[in-house]
C-alpha atoms as a PDB file:
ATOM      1  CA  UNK A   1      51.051 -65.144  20.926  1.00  0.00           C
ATOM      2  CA  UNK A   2      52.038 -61.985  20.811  1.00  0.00           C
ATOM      3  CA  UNK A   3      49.384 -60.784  23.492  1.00  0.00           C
ATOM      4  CA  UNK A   4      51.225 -63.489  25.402  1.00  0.00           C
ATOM      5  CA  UNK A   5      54.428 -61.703  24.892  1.00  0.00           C
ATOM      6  CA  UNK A   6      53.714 -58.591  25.907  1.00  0.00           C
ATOM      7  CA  UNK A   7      52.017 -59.689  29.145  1.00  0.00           C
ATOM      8  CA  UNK A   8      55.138 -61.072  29.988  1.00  0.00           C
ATOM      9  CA  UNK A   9      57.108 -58.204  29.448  1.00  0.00           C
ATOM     10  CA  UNK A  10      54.700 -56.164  31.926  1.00  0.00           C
ATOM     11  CA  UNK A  11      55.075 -58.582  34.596  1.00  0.00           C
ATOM     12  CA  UNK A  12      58.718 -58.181  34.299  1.00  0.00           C
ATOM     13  CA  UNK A  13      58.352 -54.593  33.765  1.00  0.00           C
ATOM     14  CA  UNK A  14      55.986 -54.731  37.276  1.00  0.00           C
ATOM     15  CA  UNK A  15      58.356 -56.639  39.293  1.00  0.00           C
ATOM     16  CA  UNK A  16      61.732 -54.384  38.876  1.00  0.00           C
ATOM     17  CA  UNK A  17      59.695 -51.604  39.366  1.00  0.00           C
ATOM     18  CA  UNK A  18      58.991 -52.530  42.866  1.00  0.00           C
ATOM     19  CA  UNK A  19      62.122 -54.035  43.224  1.00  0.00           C
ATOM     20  CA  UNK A  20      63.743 -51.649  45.775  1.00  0.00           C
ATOM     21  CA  UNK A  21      66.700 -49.907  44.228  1.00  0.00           C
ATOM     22  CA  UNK A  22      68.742 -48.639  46.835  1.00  0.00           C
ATOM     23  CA  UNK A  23      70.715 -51.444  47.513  1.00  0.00           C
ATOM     24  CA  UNK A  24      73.731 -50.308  44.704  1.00  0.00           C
ATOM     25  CA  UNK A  25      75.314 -47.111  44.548  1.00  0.00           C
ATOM     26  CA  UNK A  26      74.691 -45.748  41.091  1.00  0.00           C
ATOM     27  CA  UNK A  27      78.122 -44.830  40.031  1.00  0.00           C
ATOM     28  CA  UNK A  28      78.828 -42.367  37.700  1.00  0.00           C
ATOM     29  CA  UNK A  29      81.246 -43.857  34.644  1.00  0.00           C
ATOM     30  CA  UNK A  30      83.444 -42.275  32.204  1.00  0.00           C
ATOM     31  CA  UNK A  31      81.766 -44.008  29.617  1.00  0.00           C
ATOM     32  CA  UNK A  32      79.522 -46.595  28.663  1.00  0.00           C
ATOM     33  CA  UNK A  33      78.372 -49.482  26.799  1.00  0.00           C
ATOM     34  CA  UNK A  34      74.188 -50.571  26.072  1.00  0.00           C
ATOM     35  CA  UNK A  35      73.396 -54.124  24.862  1.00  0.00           C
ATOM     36  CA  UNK A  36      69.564 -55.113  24.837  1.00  0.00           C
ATOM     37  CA  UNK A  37      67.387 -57.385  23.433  1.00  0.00           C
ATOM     38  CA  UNK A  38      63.079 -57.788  23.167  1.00  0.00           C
ATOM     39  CA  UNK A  39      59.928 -58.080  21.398  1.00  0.00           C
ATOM     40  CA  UNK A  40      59.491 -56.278  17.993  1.00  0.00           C
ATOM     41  CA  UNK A  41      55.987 -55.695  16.457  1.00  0.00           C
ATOM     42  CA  UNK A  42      57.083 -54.789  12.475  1.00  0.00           C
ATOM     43  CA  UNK A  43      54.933 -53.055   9.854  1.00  0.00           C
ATOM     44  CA  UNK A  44      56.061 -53.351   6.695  1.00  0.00           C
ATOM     45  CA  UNK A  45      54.890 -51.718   3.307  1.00  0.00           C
ATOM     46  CA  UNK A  46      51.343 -53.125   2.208  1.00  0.00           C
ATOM     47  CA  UNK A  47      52.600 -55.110  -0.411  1.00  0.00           C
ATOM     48  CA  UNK A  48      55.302 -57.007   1.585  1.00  0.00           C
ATOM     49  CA  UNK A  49      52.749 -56.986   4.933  1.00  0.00           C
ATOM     50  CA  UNK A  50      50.474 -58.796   2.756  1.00  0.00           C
ATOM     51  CA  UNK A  51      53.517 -61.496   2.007  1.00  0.00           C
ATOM     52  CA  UNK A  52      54.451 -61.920   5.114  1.00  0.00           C
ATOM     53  CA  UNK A  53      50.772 -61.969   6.862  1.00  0.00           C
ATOM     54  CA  UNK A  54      49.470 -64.532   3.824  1.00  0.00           C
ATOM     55  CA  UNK A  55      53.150 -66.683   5.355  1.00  0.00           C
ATOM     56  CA  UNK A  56      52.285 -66.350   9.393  1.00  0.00           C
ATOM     57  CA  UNK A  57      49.218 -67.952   8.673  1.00  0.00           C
ATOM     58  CA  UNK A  58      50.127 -70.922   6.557  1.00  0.00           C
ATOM     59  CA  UNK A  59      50.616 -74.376   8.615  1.00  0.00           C
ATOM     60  CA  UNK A  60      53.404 -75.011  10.685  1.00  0.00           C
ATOM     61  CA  UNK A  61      54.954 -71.674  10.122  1.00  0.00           C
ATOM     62  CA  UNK A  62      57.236 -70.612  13.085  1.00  0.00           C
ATOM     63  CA  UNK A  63      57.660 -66.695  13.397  1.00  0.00           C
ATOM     64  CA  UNK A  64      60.257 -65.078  15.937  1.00  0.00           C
ATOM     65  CA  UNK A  65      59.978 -61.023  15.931  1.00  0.00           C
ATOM     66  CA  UNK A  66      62.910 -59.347  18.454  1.00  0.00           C
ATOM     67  CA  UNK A  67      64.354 -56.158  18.812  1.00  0.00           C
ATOM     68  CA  UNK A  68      67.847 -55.150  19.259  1.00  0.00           C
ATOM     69  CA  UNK A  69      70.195 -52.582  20.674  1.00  0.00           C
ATOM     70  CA  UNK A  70      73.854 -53.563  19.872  1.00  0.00           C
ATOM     71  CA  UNK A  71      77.223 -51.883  19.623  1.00  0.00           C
ATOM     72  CA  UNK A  72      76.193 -49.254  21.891  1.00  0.00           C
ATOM     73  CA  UNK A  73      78.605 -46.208  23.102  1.00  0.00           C
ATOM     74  CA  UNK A  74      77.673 -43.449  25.346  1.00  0.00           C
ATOM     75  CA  UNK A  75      79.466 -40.693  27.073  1.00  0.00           C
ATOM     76  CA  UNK A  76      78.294 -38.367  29.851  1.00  0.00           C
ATOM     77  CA  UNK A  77      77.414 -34.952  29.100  1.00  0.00           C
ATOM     78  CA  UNK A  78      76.377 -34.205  32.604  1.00  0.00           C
ATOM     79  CA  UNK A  79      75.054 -36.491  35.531  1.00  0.00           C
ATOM     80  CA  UNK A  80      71.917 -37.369  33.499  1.00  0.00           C
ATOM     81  CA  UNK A  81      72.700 -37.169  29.727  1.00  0.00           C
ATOM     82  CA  UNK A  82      74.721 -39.466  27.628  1.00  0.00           C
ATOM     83  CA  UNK A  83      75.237 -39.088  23.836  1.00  0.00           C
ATOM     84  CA  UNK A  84      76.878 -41.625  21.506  1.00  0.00           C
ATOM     85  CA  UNK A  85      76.047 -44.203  18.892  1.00  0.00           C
ATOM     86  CA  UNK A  86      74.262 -46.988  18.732  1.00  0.00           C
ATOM     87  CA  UNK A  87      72.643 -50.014  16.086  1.00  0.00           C
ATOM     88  CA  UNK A  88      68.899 -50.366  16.739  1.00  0.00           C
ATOM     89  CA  UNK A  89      67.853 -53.241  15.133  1.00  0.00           C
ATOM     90  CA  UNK A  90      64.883 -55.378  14.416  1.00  0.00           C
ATOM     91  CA  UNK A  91      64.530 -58.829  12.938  1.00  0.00           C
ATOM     92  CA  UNK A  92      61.606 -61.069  11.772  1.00  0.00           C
ATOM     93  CA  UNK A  93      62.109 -64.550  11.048  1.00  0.00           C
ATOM     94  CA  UNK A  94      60.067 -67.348   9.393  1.00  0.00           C
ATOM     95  CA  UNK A  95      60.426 -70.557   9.081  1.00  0.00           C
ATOM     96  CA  UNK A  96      58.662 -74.092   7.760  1.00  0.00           C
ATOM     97  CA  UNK A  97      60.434 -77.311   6.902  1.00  0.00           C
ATOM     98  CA  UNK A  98      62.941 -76.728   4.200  1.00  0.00           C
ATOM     99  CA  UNK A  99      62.200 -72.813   4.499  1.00  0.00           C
ATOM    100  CA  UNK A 100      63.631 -69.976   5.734  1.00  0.00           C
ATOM    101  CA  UNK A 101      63.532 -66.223   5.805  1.00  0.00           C
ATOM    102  CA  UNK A 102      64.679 -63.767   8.004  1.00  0.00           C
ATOM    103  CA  UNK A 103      64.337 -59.511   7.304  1.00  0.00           C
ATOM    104  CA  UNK A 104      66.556 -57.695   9.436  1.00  0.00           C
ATOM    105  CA  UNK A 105      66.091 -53.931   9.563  1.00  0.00           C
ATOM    106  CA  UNK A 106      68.484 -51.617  10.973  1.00  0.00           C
ATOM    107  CA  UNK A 107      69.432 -48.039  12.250  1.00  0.00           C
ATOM    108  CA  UNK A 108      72.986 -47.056  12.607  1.00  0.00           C
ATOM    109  CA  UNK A 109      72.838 -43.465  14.860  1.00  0.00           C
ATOM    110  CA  UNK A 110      73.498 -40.941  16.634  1.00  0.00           C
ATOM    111  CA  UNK A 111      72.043 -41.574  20.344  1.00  0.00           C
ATOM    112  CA  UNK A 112      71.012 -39.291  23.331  1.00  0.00           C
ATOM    113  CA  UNK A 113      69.668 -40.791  26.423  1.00  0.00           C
ATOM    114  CA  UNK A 114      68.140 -38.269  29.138  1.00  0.00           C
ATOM    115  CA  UNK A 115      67.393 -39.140  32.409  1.00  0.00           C
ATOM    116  CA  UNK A 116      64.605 -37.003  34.132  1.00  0.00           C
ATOM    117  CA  UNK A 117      64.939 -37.430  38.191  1.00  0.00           C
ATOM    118  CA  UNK A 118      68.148 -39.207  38.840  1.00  0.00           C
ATOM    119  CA  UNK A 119      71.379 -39.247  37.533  1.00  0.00           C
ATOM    120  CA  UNK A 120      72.208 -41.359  34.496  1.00  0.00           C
ATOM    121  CA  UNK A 121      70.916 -45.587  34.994  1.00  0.00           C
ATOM    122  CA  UNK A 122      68.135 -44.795  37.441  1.00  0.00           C
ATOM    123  CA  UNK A 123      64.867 -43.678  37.267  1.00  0.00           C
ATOM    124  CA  UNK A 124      62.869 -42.555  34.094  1.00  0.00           C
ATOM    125  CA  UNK A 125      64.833 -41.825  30.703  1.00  0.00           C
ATOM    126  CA  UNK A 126      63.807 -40.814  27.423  1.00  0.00           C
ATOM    127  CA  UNK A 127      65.722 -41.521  24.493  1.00  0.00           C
ATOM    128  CA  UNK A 128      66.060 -40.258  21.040  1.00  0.00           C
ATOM    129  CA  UNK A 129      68.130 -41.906  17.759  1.00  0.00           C
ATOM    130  CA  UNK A 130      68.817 -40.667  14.028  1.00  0.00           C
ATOM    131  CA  UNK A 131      70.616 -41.879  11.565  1.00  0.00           C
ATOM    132  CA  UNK A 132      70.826 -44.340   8.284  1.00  0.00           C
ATOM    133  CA  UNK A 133      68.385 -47.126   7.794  1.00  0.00           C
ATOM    134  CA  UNK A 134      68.789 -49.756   5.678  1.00  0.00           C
ATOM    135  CA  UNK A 135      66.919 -53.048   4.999  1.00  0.00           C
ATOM    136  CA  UNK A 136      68.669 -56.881   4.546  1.00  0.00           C
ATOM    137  CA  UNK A 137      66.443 -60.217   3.554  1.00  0.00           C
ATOM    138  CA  UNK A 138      68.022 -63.821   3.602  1.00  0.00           C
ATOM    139  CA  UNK A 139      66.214 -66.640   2.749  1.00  0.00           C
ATOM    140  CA  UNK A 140      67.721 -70.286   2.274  1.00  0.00           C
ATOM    141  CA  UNK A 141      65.124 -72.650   0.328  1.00  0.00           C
ATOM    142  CA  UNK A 142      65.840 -76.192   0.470  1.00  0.00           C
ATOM    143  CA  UNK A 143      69.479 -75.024   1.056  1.00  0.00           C
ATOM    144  CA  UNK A 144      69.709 -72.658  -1.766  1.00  0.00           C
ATOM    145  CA  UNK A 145      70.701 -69.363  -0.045  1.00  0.00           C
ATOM    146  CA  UNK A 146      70.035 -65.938  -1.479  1.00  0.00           C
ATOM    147  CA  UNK A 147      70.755 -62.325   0.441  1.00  0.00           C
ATOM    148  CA  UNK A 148      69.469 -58.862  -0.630  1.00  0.00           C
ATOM    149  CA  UNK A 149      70.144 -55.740   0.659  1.00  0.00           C
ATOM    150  CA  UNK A 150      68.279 -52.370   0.142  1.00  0.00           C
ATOM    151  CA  UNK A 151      69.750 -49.111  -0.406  1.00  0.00           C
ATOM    152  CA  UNK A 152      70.622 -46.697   2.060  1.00  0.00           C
ATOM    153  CA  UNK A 153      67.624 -44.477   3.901  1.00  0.00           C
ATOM    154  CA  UNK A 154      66.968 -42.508   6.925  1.00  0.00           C
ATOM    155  CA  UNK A 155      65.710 -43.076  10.483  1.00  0.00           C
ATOM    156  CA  UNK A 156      64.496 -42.096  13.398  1.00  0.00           C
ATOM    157  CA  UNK A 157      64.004 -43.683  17.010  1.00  0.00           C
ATOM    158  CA  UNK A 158      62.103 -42.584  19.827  1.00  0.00           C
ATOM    159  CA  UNK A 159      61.729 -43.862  23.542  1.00  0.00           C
ATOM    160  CA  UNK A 160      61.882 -44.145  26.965  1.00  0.00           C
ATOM    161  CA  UNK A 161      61.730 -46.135  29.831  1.00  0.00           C
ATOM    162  CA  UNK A 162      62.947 -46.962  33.729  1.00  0.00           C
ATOM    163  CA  UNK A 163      66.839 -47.913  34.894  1.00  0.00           C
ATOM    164  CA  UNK A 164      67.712 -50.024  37.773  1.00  0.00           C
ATOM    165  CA  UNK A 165      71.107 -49.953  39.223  1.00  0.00           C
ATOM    166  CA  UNK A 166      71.666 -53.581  39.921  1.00  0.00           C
ATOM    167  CA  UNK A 167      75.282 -52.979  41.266  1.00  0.00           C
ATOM    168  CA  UNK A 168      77.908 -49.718  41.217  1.00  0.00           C
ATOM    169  CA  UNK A 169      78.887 -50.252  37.631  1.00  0.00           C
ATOM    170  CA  UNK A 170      75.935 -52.548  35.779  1.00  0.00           C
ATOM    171  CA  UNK A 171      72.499 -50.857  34.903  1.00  0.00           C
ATOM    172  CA  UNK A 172      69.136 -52.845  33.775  1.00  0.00           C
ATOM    173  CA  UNK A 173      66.651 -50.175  31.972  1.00  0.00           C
ATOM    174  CA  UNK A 174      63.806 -51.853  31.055  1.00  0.00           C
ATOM    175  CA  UNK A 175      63.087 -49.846  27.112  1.00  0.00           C
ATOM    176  CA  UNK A 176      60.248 -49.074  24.798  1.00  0.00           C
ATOM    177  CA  UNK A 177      60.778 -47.744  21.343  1.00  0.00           C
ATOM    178  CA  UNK A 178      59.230 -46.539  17.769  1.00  0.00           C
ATOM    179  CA  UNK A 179      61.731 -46.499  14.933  1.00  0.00           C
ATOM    180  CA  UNK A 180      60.544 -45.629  12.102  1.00  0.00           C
ATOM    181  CA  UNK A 181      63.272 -46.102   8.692  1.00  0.00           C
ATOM    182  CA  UNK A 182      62.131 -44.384   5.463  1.00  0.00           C
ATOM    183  CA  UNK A 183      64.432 -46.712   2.235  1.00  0.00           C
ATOM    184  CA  UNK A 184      64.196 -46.351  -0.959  1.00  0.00           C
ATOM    185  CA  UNK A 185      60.922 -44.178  -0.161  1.00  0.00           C
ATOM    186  CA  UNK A 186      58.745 -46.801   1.889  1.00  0.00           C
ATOM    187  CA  UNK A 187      58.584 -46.240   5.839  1.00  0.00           C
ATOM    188  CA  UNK A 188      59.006 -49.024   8.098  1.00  0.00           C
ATOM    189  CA  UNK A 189      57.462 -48.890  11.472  1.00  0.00           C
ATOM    190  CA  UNK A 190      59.086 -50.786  14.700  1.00  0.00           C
ATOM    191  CA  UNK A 191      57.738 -50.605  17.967  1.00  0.00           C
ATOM    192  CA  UNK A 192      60.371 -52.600  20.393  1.00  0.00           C
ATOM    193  CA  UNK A 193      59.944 -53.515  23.848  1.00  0.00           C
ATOM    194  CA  UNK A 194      63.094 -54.618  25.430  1.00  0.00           C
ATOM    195  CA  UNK A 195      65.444 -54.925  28.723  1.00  0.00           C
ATOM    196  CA  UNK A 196      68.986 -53.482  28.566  1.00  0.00           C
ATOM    197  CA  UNK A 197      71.942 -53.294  29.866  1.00  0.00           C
ATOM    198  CA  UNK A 198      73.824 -50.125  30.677  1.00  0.00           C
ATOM    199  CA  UNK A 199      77.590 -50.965  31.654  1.00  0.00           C
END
């Protein structure tokens, strides 16, 4: 499945990048806003990857792994660097009749995106997030719902990818990430492959 996933992603990935992109004027903006959403590919501690690998394989176990970019804000530093703040976020989620669990794992940071040939949504970027990391679990079992949340850690993102101008004003950049959020002195490991959206 996930081999599946990823294949998919490629031929997207494939397609815009011979998509010709001079058809919209790349215009510069004030500031912006980033939105995206993906595949995730999780490792956890080896006590909890154990849990959750011993749960994937029982039957009729659904699992859903995505990544997230959400509440992004950028502003230009020049015509190919933004900085701002961003959530990166990542989210696994189980479920079997009468079960559920999700683990959500986030990184609230500071954000600079650099692009290397063209000014900022076109062309190659590379991008590079720190900030705090923490950890939330909610499971409901037969309806009986419980959250948890871990303390507060560190993190660190980094990235890169391709942006498309699709119009003056609206950006796709098609983005792959590792985050990597050290809590309450375990390291989780995130590698996210997504498509954005750079307004």
């Amino acid at each position: 499945m996930k081999l599946m996933r990823l294949s998919l992603v490629l031929c997207i990935l494939v397609g815009l990048a011979q998509a010709p992109t001079a058809f919209a004027e790349n215009k510069l903006e004030s500031w912006y806003t980033y939105w995206g959403l993906g595949y995730a590919d999780n490792a956890y501690p080896d006590d909890l990857e154990e849990v959750l690998d011993d749960l994937e394989d029982l039957p009729g176990v659904d699992h859903l792994a995505l990544s997230l970019d959400m509440f992004g804000f950028y502003w230009p530093r020049s015509d190919r660097t933004l900085v701002g703040g961003i959530v990166n976020g990542s989210a696994d989620t189980y479920e079997v009749v009468g079960i559920e669990m999700n683990i959500y794992n986030y990184l609230y940071a500071f954000s600079l995106i650099h692009f290397l040939t063209n000014r900022i949504g076109q062309g190659p970027f590379v991008r590079a997030d720190v900030g705090l990391a923490r950890h939330v679990a909610k499971t409901n079992i037969f309806g009986v719902k419980d959250d948890a949340a871990s303390d507060w850690g560190t993190g660190i993102l980094l990235g890169g990818g391709m942006g498309f101008p699709v119009t003056s004003g609206t950006r796709v950049l098609l983005n792959g990430n590792l985050a990597l959020r050290r809590v309450e002195g375990d390291v989780t490991t995130t590698i996210g492959i997504s498509i954005n959206g750079l307004f």
